[in-house]
PDB file of N, CA and C in Angstrom:
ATOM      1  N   UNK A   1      14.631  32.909 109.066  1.00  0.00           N
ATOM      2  CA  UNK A   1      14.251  31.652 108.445  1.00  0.00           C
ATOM      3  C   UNK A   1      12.762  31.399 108.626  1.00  0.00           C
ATOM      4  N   UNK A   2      12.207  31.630 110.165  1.00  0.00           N
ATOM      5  CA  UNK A   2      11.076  31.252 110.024  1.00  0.00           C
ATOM      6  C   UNK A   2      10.022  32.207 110.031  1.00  0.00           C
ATOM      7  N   UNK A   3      10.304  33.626 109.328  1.00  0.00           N
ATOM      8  CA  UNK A   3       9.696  34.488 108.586  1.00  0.00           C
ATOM      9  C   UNK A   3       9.830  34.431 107.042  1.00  0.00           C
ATOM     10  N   UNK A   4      10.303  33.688 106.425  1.00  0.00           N
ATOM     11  CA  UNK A   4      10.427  33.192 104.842  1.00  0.00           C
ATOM     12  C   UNK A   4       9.528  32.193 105.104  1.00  0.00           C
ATOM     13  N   UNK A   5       9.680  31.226 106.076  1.00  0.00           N
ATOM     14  CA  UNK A   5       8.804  30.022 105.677  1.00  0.00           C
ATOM     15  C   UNK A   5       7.261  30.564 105.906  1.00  0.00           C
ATOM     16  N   UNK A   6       7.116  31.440 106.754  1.00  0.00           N
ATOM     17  CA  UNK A   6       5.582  32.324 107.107  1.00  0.00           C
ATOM     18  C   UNK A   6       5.439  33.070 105.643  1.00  0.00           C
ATOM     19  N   UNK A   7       6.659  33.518 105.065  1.00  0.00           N
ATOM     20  CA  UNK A   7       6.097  33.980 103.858  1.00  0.00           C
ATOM     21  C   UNK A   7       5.873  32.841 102.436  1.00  0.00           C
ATOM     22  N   UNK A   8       6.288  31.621 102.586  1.00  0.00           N
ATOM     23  CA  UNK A   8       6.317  30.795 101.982  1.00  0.00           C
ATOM     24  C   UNK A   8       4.748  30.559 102.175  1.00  0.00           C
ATOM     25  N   UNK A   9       4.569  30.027 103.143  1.00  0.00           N
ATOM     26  CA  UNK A   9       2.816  29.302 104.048  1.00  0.00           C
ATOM     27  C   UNK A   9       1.579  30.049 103.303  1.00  0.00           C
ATOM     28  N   UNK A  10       2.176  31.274 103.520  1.00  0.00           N
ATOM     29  CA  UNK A  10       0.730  32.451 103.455  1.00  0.00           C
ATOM     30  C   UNK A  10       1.056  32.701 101.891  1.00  0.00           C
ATOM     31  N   UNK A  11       1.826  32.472 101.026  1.00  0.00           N
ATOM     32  CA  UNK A  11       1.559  32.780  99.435  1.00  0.00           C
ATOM     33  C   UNK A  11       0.976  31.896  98.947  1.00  0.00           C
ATOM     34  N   UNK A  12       1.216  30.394  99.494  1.00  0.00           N
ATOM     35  CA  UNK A  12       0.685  29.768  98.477  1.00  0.00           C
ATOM     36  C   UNK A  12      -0.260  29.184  99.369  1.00  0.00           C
ATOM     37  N   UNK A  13      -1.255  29.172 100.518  1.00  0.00           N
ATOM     38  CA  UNK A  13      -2.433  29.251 101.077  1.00  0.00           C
ATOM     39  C   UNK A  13      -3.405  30.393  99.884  1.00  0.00           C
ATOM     40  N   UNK A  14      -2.937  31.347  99.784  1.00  0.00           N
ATOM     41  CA  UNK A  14      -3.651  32.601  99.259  1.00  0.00           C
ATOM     42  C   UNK A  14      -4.064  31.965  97.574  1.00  0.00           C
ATOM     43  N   UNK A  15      -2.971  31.285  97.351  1.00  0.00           N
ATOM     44  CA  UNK A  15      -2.348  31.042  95.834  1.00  0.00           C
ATOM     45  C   UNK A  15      -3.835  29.678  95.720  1.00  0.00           C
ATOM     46  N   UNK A  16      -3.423  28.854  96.695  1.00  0.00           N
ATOM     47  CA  UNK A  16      -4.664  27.725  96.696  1.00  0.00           C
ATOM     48  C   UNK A  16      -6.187  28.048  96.959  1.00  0.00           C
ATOM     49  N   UNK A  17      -6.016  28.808  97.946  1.00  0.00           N
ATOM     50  CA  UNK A  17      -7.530  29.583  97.991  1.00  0.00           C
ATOM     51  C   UNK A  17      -8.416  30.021  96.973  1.00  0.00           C
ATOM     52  N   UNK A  18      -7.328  31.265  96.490  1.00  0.00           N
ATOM     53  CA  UNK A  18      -7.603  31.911  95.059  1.00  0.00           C
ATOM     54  C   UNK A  18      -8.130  31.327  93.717  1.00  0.00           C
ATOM     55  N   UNK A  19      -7.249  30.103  93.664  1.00  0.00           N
ATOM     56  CA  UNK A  19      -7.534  28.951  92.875  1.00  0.00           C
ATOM     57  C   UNK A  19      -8.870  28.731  92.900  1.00  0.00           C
ATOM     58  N   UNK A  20      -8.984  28.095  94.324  1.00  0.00           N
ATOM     59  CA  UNK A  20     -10.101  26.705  94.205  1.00  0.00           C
ATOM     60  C   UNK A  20     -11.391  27.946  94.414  1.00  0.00           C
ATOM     61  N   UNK A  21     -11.192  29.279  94.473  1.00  0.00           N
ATOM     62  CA  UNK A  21     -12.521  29.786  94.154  1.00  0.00           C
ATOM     63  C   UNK A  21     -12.754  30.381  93.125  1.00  0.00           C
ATOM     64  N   UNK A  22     -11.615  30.250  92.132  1.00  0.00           N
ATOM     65  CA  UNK A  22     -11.629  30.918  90.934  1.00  0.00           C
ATOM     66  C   UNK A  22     -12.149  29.163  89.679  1.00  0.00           C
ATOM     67  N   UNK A  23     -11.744  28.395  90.454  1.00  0.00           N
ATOM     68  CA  UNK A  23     -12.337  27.083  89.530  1.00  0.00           C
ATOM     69  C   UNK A  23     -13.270  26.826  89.197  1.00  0.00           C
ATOM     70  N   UNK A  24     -14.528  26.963  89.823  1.00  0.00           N
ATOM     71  CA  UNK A  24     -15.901  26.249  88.849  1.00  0.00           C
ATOM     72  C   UNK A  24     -16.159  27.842  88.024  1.00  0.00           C
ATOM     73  N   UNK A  25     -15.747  28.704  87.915  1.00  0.00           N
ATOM     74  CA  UNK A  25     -15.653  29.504  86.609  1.00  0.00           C
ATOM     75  C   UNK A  25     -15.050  29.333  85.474  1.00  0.00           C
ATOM     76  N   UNK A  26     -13.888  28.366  85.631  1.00  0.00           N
ATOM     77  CA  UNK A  26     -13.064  28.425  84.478  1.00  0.00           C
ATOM     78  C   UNK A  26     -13.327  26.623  84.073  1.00  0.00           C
ATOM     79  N   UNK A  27     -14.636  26.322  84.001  1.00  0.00           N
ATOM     80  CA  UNK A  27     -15.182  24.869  83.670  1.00  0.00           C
ATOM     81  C   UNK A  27     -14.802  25.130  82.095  1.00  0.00           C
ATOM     82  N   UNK A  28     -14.298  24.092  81.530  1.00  0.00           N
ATOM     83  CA  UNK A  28     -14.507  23.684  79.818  1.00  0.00           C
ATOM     84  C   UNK A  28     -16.132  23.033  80.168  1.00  0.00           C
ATOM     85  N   UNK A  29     -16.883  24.272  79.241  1.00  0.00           N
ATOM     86  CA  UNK A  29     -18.231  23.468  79.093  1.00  0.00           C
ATOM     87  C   UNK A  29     -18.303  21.946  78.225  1.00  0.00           C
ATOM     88  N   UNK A  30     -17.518  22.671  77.279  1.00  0.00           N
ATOM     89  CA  UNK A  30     -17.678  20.965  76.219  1.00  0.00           C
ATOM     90  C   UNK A  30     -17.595  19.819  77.514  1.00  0.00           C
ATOM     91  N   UNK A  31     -16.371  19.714  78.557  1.00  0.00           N
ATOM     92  CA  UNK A  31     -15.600  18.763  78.928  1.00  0.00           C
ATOM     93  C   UNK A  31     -17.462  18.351  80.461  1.00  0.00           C
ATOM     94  N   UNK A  32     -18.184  19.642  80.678  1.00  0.00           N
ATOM     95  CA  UNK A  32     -18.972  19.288  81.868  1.00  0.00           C
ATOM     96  C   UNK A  32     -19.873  18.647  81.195  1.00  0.00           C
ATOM     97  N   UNK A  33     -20.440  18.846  79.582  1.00  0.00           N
ATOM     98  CA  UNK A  33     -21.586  18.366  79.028  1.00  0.00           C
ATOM     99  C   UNK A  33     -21.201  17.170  78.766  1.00  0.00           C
ATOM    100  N   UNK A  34     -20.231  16.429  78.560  1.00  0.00           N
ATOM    101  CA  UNK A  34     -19.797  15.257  77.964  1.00  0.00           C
ATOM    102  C   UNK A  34     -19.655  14.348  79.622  1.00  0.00           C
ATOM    103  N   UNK A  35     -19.662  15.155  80.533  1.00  0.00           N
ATOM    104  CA  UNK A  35     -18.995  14.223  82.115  1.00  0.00           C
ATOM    105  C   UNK A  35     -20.392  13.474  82.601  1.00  0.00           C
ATOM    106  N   UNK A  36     -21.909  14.496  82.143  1.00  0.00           N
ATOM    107  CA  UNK A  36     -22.729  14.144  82.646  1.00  0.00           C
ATOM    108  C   UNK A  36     -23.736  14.747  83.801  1.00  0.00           C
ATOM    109  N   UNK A  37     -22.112  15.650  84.130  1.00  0.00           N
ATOM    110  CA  UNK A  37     -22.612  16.536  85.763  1.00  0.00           C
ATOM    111  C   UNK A  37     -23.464  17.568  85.464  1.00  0.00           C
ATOM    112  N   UNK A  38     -24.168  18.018  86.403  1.00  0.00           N
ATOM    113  CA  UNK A  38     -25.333  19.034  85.939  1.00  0.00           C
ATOM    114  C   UNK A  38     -24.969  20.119  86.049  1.00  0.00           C
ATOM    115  N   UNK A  39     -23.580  20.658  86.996  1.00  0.00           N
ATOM    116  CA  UNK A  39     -23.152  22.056  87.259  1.00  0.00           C
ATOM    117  C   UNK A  39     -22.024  21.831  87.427  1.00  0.00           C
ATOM    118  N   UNK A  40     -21.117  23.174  87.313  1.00  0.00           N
ATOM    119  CA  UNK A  40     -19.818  23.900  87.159  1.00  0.00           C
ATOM    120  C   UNK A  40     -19.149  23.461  88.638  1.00  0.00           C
ATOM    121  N   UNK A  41     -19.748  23.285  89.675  1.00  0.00           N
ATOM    122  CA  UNK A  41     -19.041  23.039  91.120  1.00  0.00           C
ATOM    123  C   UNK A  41     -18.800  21.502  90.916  1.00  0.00           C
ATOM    124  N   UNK A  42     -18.827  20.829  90.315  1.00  0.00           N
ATOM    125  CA  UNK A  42     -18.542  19.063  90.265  1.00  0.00           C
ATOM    126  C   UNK A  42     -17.167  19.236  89.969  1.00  0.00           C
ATOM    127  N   UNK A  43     -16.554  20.684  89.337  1.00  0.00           N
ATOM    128  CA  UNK A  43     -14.923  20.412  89.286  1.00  0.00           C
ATOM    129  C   UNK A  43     -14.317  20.790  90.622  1.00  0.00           C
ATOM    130  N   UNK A  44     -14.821  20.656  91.766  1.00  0.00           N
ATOM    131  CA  UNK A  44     -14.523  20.823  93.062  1.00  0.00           C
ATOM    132  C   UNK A  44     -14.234  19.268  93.482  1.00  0.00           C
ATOM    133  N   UNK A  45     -14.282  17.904  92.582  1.00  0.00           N
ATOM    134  CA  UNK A  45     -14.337  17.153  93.196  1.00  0.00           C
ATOM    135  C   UNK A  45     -12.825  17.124  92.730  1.00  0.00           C
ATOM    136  N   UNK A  46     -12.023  16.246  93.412  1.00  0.00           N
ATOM    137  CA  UNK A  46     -10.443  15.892  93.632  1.00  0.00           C
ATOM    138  C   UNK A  46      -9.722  15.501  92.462  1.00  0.00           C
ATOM    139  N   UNK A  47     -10.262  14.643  91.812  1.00  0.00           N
ATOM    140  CA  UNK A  47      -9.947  14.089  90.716  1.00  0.00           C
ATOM    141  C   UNK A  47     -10.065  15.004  89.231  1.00  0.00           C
ATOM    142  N   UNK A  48     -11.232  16.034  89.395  1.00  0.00           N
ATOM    143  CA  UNK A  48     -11.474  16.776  88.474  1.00  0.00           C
ATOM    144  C   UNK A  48     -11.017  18.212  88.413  1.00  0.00           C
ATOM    145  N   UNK A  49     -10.219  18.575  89.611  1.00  0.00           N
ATOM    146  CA  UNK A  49      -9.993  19.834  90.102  1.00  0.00           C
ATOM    147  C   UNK A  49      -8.141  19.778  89.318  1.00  0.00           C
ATOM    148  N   UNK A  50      -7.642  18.918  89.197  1.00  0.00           N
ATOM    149  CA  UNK A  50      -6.318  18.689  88.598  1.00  0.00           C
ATOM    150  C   UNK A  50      -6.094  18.100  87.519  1.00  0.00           C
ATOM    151  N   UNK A  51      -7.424  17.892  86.862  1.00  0.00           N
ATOM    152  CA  UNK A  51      -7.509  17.436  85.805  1.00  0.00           C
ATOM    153  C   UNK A  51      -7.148  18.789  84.674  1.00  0.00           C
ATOM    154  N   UNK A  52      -6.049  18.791  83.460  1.00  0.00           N
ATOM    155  CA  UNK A  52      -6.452  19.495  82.540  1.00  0.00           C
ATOM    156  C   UNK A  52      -7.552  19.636  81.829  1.00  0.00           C
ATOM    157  N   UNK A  53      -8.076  18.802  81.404  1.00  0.00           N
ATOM    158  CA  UNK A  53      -9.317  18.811  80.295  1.00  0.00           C
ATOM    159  C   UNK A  53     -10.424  19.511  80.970  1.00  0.00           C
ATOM    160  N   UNK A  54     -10.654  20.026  82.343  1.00  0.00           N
ATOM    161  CA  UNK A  54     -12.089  20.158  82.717  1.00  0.00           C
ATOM    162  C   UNK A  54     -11.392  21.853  83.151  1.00  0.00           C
ATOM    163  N   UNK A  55     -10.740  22.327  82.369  1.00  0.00           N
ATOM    164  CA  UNK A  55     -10.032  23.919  82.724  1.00  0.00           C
ATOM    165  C   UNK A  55     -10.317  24.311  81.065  1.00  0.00           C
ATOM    166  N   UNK A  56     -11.084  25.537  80.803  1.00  0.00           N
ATOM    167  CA  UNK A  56     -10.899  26.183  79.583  1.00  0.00           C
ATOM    168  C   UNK A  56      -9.530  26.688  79.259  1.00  0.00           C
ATOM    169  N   UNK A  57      -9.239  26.524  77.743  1.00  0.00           N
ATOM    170  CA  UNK A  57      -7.674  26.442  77.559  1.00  0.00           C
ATOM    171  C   UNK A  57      -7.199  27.824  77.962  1.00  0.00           C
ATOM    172  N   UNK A  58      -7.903  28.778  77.912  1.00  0.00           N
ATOM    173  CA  UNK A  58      -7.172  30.240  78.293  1.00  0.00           C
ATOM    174  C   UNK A  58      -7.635  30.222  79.648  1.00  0.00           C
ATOM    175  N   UNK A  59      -8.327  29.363  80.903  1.00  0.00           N
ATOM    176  CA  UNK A  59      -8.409  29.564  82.395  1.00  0.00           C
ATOM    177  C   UNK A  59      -7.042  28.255  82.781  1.00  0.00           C
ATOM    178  N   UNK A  60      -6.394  28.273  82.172  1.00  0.00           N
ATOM    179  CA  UNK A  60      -5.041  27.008  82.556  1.00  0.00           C
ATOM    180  C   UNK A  60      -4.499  27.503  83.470  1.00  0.00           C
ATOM    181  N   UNK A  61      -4.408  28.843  83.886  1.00  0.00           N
ATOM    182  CA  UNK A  61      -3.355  29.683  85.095  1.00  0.00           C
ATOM    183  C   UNK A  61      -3.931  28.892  86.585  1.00  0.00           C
ATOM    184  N   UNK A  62      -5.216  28.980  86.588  1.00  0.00           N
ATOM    185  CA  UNK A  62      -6.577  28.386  87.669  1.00  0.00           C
ATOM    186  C   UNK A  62      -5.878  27.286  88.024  1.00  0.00           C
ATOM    187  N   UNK A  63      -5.581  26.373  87.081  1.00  0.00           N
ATOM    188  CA  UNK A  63      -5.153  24.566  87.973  1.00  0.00           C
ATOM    189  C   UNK A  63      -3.726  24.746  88.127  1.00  0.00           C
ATOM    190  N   UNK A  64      -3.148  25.600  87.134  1.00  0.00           N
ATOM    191  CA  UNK A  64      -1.565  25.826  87.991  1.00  0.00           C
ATOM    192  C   UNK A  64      -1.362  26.662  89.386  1.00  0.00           C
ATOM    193  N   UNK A  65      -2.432  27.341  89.456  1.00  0.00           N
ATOM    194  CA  UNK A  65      -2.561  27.801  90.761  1.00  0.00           C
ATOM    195  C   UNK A  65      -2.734  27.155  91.500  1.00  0.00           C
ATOM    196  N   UNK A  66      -3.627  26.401  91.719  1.00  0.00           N
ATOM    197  CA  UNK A  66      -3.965  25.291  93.002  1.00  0.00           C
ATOM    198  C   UNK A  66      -3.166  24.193  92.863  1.00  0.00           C
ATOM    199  N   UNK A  67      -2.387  24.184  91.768  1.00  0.00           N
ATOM    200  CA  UNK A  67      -1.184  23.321  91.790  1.00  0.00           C
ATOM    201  C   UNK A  67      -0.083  23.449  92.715  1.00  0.00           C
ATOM    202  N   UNK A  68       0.420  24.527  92.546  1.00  0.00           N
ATOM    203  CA  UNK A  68       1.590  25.566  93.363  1.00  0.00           C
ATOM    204  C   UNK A  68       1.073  26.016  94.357  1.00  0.00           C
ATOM    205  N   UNK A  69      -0.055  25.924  94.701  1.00  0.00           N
ATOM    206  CA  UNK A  69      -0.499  26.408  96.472  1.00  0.00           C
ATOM    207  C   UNK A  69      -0.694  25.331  97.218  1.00  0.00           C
ATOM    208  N   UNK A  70      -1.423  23.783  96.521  1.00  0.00           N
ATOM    209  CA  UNK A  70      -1.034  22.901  97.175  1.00  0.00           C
ATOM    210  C   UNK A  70       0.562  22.407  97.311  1.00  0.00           C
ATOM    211  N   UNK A  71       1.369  22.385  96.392  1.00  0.00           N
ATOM    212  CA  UNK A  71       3.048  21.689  96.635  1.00  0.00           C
ATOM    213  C   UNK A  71       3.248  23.049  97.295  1.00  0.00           C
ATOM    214  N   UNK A  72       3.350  24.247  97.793  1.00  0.00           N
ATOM    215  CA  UNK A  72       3.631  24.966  98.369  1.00  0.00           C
ATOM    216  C   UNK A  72       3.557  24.519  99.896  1.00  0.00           C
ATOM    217  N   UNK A  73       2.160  24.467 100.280  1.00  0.00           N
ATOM    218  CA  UNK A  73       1.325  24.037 101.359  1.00  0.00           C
ATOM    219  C   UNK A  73       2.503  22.922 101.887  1.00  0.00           C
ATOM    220  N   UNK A  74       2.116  21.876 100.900  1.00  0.00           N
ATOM    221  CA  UNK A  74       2.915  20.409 101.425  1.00  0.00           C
ATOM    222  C   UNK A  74       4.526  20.886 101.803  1.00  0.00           C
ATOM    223  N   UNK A  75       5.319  21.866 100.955  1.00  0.00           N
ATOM    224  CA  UNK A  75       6.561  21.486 101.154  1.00  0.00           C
ATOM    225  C   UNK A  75       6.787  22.635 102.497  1.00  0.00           C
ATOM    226  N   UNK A  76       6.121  23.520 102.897  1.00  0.00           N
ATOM    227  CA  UNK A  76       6.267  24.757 104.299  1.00  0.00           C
ATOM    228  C   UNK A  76       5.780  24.016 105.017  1.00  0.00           C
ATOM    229  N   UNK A  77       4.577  22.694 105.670  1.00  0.00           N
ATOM    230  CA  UNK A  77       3.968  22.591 106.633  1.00  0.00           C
ATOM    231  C   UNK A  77       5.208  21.175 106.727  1.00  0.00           C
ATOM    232  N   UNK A  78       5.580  20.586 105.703  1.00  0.00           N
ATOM    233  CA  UNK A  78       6.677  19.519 106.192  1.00  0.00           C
ATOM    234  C   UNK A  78       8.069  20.450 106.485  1.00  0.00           C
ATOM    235  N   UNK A  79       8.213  21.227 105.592  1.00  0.00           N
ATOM    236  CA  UNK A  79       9.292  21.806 106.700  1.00  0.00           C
ATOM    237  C   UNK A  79       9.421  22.046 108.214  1.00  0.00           C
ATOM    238  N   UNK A  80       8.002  22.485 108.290  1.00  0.00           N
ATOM    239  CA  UNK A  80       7.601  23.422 109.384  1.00  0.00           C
ATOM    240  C   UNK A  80       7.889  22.047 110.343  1.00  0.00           C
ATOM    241  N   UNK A  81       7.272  20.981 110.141  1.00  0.00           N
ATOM    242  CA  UNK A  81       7.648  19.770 111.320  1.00  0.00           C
ATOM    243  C   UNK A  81       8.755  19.341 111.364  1.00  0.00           C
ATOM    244  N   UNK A  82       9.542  19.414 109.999  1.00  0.00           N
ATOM    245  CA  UNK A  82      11.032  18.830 110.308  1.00  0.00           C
ATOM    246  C   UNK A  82      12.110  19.845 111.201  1.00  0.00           C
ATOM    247  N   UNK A  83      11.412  21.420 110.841  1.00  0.00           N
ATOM    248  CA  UNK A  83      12.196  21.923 111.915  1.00  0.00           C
ATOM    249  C   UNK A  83      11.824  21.844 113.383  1.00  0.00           C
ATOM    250  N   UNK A  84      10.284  21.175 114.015  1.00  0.00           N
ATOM    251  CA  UNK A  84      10.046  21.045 115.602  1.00  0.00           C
ATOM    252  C   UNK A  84      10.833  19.968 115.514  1.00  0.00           C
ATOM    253  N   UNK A  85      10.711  19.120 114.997  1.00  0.00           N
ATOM    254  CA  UNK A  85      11.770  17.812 115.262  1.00  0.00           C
ATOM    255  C   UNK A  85      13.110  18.152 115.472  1.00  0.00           C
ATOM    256  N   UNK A  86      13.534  19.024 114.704  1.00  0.00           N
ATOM    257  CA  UNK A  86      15.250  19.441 115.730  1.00  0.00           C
ATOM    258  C   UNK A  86      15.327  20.649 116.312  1.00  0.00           C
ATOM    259  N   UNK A  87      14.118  20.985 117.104  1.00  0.00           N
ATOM    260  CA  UNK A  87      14.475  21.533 118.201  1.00  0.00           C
ATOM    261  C   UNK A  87      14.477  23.363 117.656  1.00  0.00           C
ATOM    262  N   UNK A  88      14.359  23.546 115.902  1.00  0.00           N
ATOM    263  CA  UNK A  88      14.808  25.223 115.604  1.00  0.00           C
ATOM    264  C   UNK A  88      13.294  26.131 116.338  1.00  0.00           C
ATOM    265  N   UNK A  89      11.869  25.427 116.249  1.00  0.00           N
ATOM    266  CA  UNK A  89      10.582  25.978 116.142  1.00  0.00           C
ATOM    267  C   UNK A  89      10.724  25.450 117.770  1.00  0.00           C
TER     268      UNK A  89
END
């Protein structure tokens, strides 16, 4: 069990990583020239990093990635405490 959840942790860590350094490449220019921002790393900010519109339509894999590595993240590290809480970890 708690070699699935280690393999759960570490795919989608890799999966979010991968993402958020594969993101200010896959900027929709139209969407950065119209925001105001002067460079491609402003989609590093929180709000813009999960935004569709600021992902070129063929880099869409990029925000589903850091989509699924963050709910990954969230649902192994709350497991991970609900199992110290009864005693399995």
């Amino acid at each position: 069990m708690l070699i699935l959840l280690f393999i759960l942790l570490s795919l989608s860590f890799i999966s979010l990583f991968v993402g958020t350094l594969m993101a200010p490449f896959s900027v929709n220019v139209q969407t950065l020239k119209e925001s105001g921002y002067s460079s491609r790393i402003s989609i590093m900010h929180i709000p813009e990093l999960f935004l569709k519109k600021w992902y070129a339509p063929n880099k869409l894999y990029v925000r589903k990635m850091i989509i699924l590595g963050l709910t990954g993240c969230m649902v192994g590290f709350s497991l991970l405490y609900v199992l110290s809480k009864l005693g399995v970890v």
